[in-house]
Protein backbone atom coordinates (compact mmCIF):
# COMPACT_ATOMS: atom_id res chain seq x y z
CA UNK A 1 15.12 -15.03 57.32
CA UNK A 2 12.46 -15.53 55.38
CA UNK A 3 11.05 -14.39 51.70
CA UNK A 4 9.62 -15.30 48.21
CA UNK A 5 11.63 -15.31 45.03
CA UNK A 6 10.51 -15.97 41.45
CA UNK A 7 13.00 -15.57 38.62
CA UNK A 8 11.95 -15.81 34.41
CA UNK A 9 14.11 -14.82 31.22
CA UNK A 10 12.73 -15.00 27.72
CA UNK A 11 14.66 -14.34 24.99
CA UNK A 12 11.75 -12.21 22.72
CA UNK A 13 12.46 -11.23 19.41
CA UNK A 14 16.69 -11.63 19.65
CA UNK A 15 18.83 -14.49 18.03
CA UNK A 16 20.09 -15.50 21.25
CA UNK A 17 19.39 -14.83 25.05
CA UNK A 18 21.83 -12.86 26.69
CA UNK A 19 20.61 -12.25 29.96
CA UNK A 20 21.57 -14.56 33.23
CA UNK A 21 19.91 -14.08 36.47
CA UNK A 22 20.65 -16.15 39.74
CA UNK A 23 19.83 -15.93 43.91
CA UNK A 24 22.00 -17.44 46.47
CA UNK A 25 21.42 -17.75 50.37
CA UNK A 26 22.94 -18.79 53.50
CA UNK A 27 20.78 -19.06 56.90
CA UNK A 28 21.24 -15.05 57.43
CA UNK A 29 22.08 -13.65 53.60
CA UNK A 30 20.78 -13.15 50.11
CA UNK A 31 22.31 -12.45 46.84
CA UNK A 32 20.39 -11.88 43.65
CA UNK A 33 21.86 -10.80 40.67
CA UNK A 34 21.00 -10.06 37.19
CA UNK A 35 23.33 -9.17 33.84
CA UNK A 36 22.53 -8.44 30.92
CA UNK A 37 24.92 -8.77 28.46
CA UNK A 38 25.51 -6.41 25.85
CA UNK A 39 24.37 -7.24 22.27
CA UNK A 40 26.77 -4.60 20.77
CA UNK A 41 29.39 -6.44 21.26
CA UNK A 42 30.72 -10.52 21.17
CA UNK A 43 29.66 -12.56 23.68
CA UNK A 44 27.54 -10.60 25.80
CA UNK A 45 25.87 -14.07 26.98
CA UNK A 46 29.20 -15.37 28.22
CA UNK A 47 30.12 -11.13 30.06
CA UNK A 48 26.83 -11.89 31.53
CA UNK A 49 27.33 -15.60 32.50
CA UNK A 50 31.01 -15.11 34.29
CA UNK A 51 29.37 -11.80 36.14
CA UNK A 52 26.40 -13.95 37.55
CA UNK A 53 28.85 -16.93 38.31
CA UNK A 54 31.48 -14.71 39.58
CA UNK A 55 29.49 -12.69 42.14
CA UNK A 56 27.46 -15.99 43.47
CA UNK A 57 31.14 -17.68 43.71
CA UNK A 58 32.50 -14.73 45.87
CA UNK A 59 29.10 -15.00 47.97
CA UNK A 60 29.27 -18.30 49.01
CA UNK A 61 32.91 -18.02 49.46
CA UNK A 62 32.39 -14.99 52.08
CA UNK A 63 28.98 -15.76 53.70
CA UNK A 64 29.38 -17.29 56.52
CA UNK A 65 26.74 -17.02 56.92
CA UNK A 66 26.90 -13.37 56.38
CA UNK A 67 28.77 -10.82 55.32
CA UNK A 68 30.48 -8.43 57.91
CA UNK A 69 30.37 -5.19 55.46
CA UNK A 70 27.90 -5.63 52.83
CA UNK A 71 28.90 -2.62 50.85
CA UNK A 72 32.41 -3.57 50.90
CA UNK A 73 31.09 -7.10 49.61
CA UNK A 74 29.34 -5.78 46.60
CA UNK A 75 32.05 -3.64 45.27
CA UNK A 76 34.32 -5.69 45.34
CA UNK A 77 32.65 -8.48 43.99
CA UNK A 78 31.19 -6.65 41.09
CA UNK A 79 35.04 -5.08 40.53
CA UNK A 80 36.14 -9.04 40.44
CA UNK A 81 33.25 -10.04 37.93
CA UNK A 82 35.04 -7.17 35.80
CA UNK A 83 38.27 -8.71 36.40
CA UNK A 84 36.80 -11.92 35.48
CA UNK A 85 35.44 -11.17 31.76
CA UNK A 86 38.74 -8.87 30.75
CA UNK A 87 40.46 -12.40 32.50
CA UNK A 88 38.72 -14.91 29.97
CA UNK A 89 39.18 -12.26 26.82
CA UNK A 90 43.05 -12.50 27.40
CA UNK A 91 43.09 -16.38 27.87
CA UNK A 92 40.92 -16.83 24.81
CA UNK A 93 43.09 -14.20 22.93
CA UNK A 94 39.66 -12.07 22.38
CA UNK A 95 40.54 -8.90 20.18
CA UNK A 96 37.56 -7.40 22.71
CA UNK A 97 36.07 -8.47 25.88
CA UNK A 98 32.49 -9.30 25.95
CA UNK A 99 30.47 -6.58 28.09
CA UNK A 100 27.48 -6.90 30.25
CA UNK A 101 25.56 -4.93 32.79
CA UNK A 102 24.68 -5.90 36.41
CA UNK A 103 22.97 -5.55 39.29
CA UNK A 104 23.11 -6.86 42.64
CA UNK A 105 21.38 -6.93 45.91
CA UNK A 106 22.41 -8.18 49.24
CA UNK A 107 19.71 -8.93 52.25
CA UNK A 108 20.48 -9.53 55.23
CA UNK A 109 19.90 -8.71 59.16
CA UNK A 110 16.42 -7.31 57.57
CA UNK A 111 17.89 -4.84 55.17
CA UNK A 112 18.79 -4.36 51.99
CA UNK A 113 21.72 -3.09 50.19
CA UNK A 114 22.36 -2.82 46.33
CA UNK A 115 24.90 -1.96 43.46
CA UNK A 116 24.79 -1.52 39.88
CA UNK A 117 26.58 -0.91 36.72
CA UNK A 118 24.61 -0.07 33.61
CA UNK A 119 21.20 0.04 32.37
CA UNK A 120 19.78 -3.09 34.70
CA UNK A 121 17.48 -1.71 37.07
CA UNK A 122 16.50 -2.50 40.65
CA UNK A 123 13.11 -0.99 42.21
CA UNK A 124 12.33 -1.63 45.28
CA UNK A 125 8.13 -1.22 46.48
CA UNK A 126 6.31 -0.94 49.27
CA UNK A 127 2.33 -1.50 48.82
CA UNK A 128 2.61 -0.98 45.26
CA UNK A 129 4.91 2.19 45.87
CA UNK A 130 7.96 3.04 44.42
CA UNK A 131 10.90 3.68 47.45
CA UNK A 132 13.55 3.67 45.24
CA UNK A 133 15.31 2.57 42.61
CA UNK A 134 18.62 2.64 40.61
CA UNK A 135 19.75 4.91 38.20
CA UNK A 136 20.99 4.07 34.65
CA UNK A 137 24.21 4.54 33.59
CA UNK A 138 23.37 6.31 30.55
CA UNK A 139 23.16 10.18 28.96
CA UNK A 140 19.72 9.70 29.34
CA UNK A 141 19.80 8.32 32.33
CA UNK A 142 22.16 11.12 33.91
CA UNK A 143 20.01 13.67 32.51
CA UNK A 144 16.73 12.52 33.82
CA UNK A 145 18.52 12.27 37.31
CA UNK A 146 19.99 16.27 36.57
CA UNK A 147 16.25 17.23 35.83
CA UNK A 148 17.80 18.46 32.55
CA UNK A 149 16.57 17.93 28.41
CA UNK A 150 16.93 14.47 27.26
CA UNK A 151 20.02 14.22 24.83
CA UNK A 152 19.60 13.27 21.12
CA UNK A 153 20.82 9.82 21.59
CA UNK A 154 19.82 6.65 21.96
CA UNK A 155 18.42 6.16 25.57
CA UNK A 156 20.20 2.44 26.06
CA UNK A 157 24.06 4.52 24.86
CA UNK A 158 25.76 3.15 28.40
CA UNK A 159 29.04 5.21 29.36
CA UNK A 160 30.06 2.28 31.63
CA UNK A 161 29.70 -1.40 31.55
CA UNK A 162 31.61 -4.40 32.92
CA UNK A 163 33.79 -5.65 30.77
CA UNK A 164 34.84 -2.18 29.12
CA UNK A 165 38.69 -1.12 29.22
CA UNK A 166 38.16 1.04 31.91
CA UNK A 167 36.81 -0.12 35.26
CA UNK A 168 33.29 0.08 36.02
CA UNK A 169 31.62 3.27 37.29
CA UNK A 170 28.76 2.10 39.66
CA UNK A 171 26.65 3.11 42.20
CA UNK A 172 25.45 1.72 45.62
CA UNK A 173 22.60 2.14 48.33
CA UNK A 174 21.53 0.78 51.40
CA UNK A 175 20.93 -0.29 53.86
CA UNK A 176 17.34 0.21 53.23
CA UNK A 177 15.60 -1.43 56.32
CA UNK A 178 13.12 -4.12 54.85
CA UNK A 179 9.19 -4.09 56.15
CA UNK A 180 6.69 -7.59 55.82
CA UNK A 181 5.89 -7.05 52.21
CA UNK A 182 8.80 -5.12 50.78
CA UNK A 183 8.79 -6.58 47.34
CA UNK A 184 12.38 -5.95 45.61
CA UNK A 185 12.71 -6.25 41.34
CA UNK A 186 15.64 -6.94 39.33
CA UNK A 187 15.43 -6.59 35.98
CA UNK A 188 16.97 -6.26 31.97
CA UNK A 189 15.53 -2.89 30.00
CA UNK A 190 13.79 -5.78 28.01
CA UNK A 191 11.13 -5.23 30.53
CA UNK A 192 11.30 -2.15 32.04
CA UNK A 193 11.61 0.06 28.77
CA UNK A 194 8.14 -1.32 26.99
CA UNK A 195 6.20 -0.57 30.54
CA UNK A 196 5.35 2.73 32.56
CA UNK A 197 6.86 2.83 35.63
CA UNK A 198 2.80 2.70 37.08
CA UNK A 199 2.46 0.05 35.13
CA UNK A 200 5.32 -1.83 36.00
CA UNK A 201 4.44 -1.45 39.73
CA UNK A 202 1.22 -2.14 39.67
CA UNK A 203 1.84 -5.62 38.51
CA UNK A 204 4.59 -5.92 40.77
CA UNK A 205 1.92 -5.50 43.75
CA UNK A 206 -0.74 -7.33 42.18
CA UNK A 207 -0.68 -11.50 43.82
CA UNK A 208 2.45 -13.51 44.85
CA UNK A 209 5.83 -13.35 42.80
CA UNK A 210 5.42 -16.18 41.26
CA UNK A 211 2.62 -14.83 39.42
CA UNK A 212 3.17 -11.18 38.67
CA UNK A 213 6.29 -12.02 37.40
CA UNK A 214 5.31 -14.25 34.18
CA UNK A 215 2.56 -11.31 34.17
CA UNK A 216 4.75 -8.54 33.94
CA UNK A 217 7.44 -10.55 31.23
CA UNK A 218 4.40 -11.50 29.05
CA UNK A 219 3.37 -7.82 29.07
CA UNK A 220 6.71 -6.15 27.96
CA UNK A 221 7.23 -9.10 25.23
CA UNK A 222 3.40 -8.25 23.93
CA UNK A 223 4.22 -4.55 24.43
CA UNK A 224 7.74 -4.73 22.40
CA UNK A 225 6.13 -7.10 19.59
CA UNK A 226 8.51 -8.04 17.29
CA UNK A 227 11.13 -5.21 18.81
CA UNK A 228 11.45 -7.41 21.92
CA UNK A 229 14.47 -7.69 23.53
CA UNK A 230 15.36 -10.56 26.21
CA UNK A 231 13.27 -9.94 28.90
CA UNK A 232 14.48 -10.86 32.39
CA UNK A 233 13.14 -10.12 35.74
CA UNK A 234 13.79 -11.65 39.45
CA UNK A 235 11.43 -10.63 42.48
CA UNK A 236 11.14 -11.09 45.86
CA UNK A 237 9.28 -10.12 48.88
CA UNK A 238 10.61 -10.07 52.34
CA UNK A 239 8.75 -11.42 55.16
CA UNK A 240 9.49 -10.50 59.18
CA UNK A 241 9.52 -12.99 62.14
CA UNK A 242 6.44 -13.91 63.05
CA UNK A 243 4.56 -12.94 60.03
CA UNK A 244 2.10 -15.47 58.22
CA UNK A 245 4.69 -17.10 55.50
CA UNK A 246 3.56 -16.49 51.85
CA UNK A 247 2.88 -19.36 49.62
CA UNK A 248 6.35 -21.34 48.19
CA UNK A 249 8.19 -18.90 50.26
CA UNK A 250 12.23 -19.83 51.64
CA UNK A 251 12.55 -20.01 54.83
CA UNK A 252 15.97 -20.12 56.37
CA UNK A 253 15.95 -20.50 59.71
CA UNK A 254 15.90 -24.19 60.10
CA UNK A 255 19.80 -24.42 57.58
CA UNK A 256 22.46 -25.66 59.55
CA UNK A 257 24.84 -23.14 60.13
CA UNK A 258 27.10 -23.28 56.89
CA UNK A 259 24.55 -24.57 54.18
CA UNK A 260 24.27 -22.80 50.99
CA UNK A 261 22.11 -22.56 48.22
CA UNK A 262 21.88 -21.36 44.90
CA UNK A 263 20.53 -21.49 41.01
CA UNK A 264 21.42 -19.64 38.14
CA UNK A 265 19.12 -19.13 35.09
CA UNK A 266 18.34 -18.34 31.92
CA UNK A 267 15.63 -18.70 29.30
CA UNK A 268 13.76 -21.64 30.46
CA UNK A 269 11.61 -21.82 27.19
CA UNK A 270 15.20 -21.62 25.29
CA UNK A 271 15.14 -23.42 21.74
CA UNK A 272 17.72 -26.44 21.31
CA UNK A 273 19.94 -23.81 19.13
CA UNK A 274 20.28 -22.06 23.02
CA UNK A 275 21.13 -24.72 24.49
CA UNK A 276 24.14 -25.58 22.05
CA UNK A 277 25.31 -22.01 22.79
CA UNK A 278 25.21 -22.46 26.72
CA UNK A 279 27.22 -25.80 26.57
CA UNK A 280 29.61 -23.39 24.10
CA UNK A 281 29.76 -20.74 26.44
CA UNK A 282 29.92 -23.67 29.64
CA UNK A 283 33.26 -25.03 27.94
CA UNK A 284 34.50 -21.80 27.48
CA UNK A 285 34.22 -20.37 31.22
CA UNK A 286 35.55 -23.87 32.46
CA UNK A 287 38.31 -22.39 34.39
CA UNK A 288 36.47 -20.04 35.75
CA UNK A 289 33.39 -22.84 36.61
CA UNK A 290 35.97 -24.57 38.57
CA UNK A 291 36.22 -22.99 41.49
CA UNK A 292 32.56 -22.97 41.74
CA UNK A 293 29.94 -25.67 42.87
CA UNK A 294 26.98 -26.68 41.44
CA UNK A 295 23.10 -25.19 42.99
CA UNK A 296 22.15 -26.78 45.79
CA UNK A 297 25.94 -28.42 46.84
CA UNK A 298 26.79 -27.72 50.56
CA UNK A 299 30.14 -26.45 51.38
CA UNK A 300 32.55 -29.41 53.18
């Protein structure tokens, strides 16, 4: 298995950052995820951070090195995120749980399979074209998808999210078989809402990851101005056997059989008020961090 990831948050014109992104692989799967965690209510940065953790945890827990039912997978881990945040809202006696969105994809055995909950989006393009992409979970969201008149209401009014008292309405696809090139996006509406959908795809196509990515977060933060949300984005392109390997790009075929590896991120420019809040929010998931090994640590 083989492919190219990049991954870059800013935090634009917000107080705080609350978006977390991460990737994890084995020698046959890959699991990126991205919340965003919702500014409407408390704690949105530690929703998102115990969704991200959560759904890596349950990865490396179950990969080995693959999953036997992806879509099972992703449910369920998603539905256990959920669990996760209304879980750390009861133990810190939180009058409300902090919410976030997500979404998730899973590669493996050359395809692709996704889930998502919210506003987040996934699009997934092939030579610059669009093949798909998710939905969101919003009036206007369910109206564009029913070809019917946008609602008066605010386009980012979610009717699901994780974290909410009810459990999570989401939505899966796949397995979307994966062709040299395939180049998949995960990102916060702090990107995708200031761009065109053209526009957003043509810098997705336009050199390797690690380059239209800062390209395409610098354009929504210059497009939003001093609107800007966090913007948060995490691409990769898939490569097939015997294919010339991109530049930087993972290759997994030479990990011993149970090695895993993974990194979860957030706003690498983040200003030293940040990074007081993340050792907050780190002390305050500690139960939950436990269970769950630092990037980069093999299993025993």
């Amino acid at each position: 298995m083989r492919f190219s990831v990049f991954q870059l948050s800013r935090r634009g014109a917000r107080a705080r950052n609350e978006d977390r992104m991460g990737y994890a692989y084995t020698r046959q799967a890959c699991l990126v995820v991205l919340a965003d965690g919702m500014g409407g209510h408390p704690g949105g940065e530690i929703a998102a951070q115990i969704a991200v953790r959560s759904m890596l945890a349950r990865f490396e827990a179950q990969a080995n090195p693959r999953l036997s039912d992806a879509p099972a997978f992703l449910a369920a881990a998603l539905l256990q995120a959920h669990g996760q945040i209304l879980h750390h809202a009861r133990t810190h006696g939180l009058a409300e749980a902090p919410r976030t969105t997500l979404v998730a994809a899973l590669l493996q055995q050359g395809q692709a399979h996704w889930i998502h909950c919210g506003d987040s989006r996934l699009y997934l393009a092939r030579g610059g074209v669009l093949q798909a992409r998710t939905h969101d979970h919003s009036h206007h969201g369910m109206a564009e998808r029913a070809q019917q008149p946008l609602p008066k209401v605010s386009r980012n009014l979610l009717f699901t999210c994780l974290g909410a008292p009810s459990e999570p309405i989401f939505d899966q696809a796949g397995p979307w078989t994966l062709a040299q090139g395939d180049r998949l996006l995960l990102c916060s509406d702090g990107l995708w809402e200031p761009l065109a959908e053209a526009e957003l795809l043509a810098g997705l196509g336009q050199g390797p990851v690690s380059l239209c990515v800062p390209r395409l977060v610098d354009a929504a933060l210059q497009r939003a101005g001093a609107s800007s949300d966090n913007v948060t984005a995490i691409a990769l392109e898939w490569e097939t056997p015997g294919a010339p390997a991109a530049p930087g790009g993972i290759s997994t075929e030479a990990s011993e059989g149970d090695a895993f590896r993974s990194t979860l991120q957030f706003d690498t420019l983040a200003a030293p008020e940040d990074e007081l809040s993340e050792a907050a929010i780190e002390r305050k998931i500690a139960e939950i961090n436990a269970a769950i090994r630092r990037p980069g640590e093999r299993r025993r």
